[in-house]
N, C-alpha and C. Protein backbone atom coordinates (compact mmCIF):
# COMPACT_ATOMS: atom_id res chain seq x y z
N UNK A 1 21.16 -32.04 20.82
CA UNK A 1 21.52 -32.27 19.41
C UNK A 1 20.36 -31.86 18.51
N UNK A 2 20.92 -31.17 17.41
CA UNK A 2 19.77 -30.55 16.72
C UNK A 2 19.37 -31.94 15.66
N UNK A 3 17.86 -31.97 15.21
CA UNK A 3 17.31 -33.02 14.65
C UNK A 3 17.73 -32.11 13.10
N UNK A 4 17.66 -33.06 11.97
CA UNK A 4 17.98 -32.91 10.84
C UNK A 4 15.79 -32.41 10.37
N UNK A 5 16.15 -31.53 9.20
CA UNK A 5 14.84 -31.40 8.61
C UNK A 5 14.12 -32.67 8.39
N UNK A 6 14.11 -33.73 7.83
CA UNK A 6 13.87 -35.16 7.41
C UNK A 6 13.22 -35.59 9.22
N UNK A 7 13.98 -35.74 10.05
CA UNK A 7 13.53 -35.57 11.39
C UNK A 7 12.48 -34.70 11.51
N UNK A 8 12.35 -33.27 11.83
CA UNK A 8 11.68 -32.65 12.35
C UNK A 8 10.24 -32.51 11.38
N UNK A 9 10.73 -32.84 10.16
CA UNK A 9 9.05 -33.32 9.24
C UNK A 9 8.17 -34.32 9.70
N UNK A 10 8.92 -35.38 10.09
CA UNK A 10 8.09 -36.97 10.33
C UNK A 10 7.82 -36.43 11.59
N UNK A 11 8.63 -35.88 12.75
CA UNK A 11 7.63 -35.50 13.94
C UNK A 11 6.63 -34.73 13.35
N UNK A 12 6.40 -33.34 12.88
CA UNK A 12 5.59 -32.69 12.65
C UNK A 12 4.40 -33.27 11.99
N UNK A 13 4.81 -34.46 11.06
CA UNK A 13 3.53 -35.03 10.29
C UNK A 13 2.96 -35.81 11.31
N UNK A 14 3.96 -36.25 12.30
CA UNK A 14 3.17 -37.34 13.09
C UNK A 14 2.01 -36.75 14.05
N UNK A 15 2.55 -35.57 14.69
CA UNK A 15 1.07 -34.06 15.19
C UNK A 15 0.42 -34.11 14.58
N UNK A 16 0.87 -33.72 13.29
CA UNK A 16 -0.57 -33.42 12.66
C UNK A 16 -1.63 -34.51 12.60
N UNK A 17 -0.96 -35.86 12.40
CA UNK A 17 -1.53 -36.83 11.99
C UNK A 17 -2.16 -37.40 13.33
N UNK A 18 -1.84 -36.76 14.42
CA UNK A 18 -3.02 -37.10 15.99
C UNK A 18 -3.81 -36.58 15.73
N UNK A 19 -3.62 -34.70 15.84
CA UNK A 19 -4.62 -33.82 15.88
C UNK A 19 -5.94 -33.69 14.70
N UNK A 20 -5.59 -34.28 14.13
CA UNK A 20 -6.35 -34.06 12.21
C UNK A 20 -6.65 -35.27 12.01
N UNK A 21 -6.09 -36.67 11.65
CA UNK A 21 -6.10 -37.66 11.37
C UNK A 21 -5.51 -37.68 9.85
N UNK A 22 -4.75 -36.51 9.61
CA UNK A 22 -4.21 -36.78 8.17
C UNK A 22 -3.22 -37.32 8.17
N UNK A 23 -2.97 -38.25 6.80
CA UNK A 23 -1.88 -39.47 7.11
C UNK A 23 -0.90 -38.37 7.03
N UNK A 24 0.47 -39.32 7.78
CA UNK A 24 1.39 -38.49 8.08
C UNK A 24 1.91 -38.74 6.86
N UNK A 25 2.48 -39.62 5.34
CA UNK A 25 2.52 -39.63 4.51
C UNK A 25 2.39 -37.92 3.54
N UNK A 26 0.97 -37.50 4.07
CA UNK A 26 0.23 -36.10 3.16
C UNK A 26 0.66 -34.91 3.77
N UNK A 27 1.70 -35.18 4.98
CA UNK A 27 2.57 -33.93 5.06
C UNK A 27 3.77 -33.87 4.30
N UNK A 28 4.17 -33.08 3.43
CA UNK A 28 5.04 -33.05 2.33
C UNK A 28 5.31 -31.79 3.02
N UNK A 29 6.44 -30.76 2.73
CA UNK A 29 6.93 -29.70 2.61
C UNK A 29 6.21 -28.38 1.86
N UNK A 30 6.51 -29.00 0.80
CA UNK A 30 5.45 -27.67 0.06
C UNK A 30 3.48 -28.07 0.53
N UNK A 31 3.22 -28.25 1.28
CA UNK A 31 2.12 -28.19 1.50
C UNK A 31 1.37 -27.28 2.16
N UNK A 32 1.04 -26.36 1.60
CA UNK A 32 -0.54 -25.38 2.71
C UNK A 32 -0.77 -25.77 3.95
N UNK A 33 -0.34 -25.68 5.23
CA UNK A 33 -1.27 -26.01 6.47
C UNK A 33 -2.73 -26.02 5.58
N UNK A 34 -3.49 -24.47 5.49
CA UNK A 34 -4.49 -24.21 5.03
C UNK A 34 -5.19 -24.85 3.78
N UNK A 35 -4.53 -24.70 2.88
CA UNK A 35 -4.88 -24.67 1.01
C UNK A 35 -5.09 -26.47 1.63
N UNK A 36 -4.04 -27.00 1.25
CA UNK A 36 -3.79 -28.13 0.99
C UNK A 36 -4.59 -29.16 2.14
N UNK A 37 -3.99 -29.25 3.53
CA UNK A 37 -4.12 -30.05 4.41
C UNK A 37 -5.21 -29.64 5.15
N UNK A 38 -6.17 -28.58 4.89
CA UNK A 38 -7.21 -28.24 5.47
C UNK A 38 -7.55 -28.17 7.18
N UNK A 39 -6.56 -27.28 7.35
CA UNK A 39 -5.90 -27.17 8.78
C UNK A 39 -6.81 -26.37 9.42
N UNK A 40 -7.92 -26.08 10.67
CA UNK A 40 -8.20 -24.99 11.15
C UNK A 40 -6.85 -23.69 11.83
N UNK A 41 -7.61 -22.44 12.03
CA UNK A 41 -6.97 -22.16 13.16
C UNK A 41 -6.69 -22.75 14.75
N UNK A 42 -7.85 -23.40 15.55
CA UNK A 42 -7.81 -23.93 16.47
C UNK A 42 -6.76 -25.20 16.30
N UNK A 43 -7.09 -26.08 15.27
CA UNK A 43 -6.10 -27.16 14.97
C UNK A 43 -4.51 -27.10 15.15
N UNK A 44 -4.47 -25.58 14.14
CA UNK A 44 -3.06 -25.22 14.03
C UNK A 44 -2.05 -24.76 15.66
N UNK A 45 -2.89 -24.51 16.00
CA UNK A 45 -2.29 -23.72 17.35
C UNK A 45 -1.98 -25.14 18.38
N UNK A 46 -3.33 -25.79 18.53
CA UNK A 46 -2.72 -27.26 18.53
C UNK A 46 -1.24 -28.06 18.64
N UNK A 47 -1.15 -28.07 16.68
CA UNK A 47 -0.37 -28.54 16.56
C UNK A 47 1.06 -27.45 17.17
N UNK A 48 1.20 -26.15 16.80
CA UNK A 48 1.94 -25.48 17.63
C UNK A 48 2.13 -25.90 18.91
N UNK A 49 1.84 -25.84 19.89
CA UNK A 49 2.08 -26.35 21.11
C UNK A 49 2.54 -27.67 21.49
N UNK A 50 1.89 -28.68 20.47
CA UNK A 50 2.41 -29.93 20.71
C UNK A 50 3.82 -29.81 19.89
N UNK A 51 4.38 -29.33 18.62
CA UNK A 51 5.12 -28.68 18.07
C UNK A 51 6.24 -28.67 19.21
N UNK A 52 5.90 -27.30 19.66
CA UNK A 52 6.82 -26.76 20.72
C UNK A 52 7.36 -27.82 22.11
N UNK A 53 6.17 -28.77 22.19
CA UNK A 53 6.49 -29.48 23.50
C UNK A 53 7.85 -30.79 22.97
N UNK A 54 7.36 -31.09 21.77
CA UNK A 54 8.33 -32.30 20.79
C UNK A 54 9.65 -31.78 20.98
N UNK A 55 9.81 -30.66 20.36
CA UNK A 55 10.96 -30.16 20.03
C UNK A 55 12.02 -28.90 20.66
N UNK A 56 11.17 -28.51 21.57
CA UNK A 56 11.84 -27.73 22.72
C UNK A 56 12.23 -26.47 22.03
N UNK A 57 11.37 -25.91 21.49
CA UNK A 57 11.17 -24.73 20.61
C UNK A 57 10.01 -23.53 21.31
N UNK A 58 10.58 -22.16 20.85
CA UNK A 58 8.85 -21.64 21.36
C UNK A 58 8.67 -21.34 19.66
N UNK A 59 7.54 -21.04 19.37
CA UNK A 59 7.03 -20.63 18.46
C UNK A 59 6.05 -19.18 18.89
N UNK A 60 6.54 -18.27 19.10
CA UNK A 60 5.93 -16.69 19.19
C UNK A 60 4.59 -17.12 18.13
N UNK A 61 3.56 -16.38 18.97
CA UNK A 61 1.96 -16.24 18.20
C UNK A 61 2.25 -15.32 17.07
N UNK A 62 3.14 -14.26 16.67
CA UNK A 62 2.85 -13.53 15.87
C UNK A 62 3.98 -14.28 14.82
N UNK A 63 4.73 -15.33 15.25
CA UNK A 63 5.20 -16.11 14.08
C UNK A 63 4.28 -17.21 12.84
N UNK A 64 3.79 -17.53 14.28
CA UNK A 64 2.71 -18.66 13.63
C UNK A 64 1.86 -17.91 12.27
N UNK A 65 1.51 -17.06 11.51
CA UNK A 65 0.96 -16.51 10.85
C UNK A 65 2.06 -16.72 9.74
N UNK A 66 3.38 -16.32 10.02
CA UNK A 66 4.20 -16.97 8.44
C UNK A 66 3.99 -18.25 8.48
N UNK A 67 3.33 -19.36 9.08
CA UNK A 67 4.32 -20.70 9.13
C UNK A 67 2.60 -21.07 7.90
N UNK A 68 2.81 -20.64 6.44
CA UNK A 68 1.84 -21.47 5.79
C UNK A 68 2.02 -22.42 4.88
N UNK A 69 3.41 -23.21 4.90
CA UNK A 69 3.78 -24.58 4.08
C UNK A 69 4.02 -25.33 5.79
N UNK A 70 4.13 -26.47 5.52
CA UNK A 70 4.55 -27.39 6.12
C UNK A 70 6.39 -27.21 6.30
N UNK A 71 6.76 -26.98 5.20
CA UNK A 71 8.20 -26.43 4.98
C UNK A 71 8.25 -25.23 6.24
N UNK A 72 7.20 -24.63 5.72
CA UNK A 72 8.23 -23.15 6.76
C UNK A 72 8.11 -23.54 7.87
N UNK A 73 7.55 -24.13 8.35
CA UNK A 73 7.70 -25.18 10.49
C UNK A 73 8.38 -25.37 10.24
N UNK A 74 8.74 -27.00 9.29
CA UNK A 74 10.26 -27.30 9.38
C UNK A 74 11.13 -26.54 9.46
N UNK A 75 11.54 -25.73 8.51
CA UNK A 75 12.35 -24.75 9.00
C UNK A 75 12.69 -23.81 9.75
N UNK A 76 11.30 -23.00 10.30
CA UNK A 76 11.87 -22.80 11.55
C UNK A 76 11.98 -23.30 13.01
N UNK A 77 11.15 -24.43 13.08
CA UNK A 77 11.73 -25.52 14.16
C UNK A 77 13.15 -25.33 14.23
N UNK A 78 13.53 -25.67 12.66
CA UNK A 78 14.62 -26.38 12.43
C UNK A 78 16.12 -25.69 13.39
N UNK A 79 15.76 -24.45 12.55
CA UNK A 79 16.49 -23.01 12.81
C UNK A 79 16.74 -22.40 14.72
N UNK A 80 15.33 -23.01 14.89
CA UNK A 80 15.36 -22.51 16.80
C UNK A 80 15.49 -23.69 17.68
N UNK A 81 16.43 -24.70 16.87
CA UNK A 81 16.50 -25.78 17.94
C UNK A 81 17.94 -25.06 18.47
């Protein structure tokens, strides 16, 4: 069963919020991995994988380079469940 966006955000904030310690609260949608949430590369790939393991998704390396809101994961999580 595919998870609703609202779902697949609160998982995603909850990664981030292991890997980083940013409250899961300060993952919003329109947010920057980069700009905003001050994400490394190493971090991000991270969270990719743990990403992928949550949600039974792959995420291709040469995707990960569009994914720069918090939104665009969600959505394409969303999209390749």
């Amino acid at each position: 069963m595919a998870l609703s966006q609202s779902e697949v955000l609160a998982g995603l904030a909850e990664i981030v919020n292991d890997e980083t310690g940013i409250a899961a609260d300060a993952v919003q949608l329109d947010k920057s991995f980069t700009d905003d949430l001050d994400i490394d590369s190493i971090s991000m790939m991270t969270i990719v994988v743990n990403a992928e393991d949550k949600f039974g998704v792959k995420i291709p390396d040469e995707e990960v380079k569009n994914l720069v809101t918090v939104g665009d994961a969600v959505n394409f999580i969303t999209n390749a469940q």
